[in-house]
C-alpha atoms as a PDB file:
ATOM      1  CA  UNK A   1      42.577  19.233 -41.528  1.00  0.00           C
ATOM      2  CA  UNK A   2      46.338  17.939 -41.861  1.00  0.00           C
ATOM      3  CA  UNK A   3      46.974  14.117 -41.745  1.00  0.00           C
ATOM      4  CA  UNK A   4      49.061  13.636 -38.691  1.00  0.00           C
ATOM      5  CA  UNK A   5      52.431  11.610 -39.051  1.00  0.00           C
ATOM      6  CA  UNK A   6      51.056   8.952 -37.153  1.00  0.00           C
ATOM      7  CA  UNK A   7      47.885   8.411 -39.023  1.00  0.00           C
ATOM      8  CA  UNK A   8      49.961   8.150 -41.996  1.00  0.00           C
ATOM      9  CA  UNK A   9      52.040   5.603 -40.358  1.00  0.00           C
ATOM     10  CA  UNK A  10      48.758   3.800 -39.114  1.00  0.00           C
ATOM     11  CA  UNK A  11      47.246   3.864 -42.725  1.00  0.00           C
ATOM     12  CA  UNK A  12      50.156   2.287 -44.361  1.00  0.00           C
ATOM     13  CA  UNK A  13      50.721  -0.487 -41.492  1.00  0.00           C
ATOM     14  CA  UNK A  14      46.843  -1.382 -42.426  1.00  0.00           C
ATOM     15  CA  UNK A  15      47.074  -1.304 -45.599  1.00  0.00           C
ATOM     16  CA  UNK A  16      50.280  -3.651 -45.463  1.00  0.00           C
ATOM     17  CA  UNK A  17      48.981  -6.049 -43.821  1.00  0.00           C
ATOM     18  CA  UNK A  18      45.164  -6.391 -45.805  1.00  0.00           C
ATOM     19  CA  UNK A  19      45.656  -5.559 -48.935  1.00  0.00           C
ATOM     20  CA  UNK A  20      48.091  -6.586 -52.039  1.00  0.00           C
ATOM     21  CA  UNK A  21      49.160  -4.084 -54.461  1.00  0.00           C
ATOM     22  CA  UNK A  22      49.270  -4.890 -58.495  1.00  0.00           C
ATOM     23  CA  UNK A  23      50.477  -2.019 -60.900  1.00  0.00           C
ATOM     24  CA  UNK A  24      48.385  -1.800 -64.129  1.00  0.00           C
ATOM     25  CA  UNK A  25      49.533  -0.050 -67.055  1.00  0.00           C
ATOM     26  CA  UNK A  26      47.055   1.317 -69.430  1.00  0.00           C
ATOM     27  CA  UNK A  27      47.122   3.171 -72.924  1.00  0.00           C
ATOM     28  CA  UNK A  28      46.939   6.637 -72.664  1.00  0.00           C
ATOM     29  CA  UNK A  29      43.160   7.710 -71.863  1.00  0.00           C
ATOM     30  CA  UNK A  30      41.806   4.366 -70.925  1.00  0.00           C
ATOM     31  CA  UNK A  31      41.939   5.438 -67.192  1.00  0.00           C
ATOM     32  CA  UNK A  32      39.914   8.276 -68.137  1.00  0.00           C
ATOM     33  CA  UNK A  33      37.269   5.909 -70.009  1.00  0.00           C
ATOM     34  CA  UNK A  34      37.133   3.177 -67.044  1.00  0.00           C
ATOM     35  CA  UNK A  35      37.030   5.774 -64.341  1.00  0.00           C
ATOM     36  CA  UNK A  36      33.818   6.880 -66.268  1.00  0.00           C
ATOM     37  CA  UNK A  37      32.511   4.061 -66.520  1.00  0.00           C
ATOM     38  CA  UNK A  38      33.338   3.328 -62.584  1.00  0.00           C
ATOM     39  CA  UNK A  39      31.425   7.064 -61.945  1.00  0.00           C
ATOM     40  CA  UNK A  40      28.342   5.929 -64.028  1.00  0.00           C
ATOM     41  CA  UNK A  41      27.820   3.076 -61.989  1.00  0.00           C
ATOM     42  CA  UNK A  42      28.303   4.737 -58.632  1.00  0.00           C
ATOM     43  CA  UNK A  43      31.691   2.662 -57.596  1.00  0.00           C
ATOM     44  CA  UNK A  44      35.195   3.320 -57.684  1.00  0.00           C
ATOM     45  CA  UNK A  45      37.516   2.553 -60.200  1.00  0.00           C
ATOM     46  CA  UNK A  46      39.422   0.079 -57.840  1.00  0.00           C
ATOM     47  CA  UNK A  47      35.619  -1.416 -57.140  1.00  0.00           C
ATOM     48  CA  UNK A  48      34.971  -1.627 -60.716  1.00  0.00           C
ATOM     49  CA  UNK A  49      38.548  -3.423 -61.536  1.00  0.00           C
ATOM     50  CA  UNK A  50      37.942  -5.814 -58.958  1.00  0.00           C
ATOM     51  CA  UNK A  51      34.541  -6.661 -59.528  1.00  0.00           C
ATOM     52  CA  UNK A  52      35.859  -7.284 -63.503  1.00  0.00           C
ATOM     53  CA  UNK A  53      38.079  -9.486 -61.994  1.00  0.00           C
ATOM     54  CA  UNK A  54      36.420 -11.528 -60.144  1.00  0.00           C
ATOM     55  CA  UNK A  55      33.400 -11.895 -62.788  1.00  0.00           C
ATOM     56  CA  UNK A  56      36.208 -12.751 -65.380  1.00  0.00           C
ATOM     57  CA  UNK A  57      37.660 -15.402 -63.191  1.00  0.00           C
ATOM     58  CA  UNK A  58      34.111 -16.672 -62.040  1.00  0.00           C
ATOM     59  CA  UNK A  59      33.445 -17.158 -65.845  1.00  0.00           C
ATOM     60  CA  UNK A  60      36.254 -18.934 -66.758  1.00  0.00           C
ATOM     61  CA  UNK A  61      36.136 -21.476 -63.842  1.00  0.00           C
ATOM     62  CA  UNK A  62      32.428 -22.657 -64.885  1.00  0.00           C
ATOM     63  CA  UNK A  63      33.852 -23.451 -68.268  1.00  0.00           C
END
């Protein structure tokens, strides 16, 4: 079924207003190797960058 203009509309306004966006540029293939590794462990590839994140950050701030 079709997205309707307005659910497109109502998708971005969300998304807007909860979420931040940050490009990441990556050497040719490596998207291909994370999202694998994402798949393997049954969550996304945004999941799995986040979840990096936020162990990486946790790690450094009980230095």
């Amino acid at each position: 079924m079709p997205v309707s203009k307005a659910q497109i509309k109502a998708t971005t306004k969300y998304e807007t207003a909860n979420y931040d966006k940050v490009l990441l540029r990556l050497p040719k293939g490596k998207r291909a190797e994370i999202k694998a590794h994402a798949d393997e462990h049954g969550e996304s590839v945004n999941g799995f960058i986040t979840r990096a994140i936020e162990n990486q950050i946790a790690k450094d701030t009980t230095v």
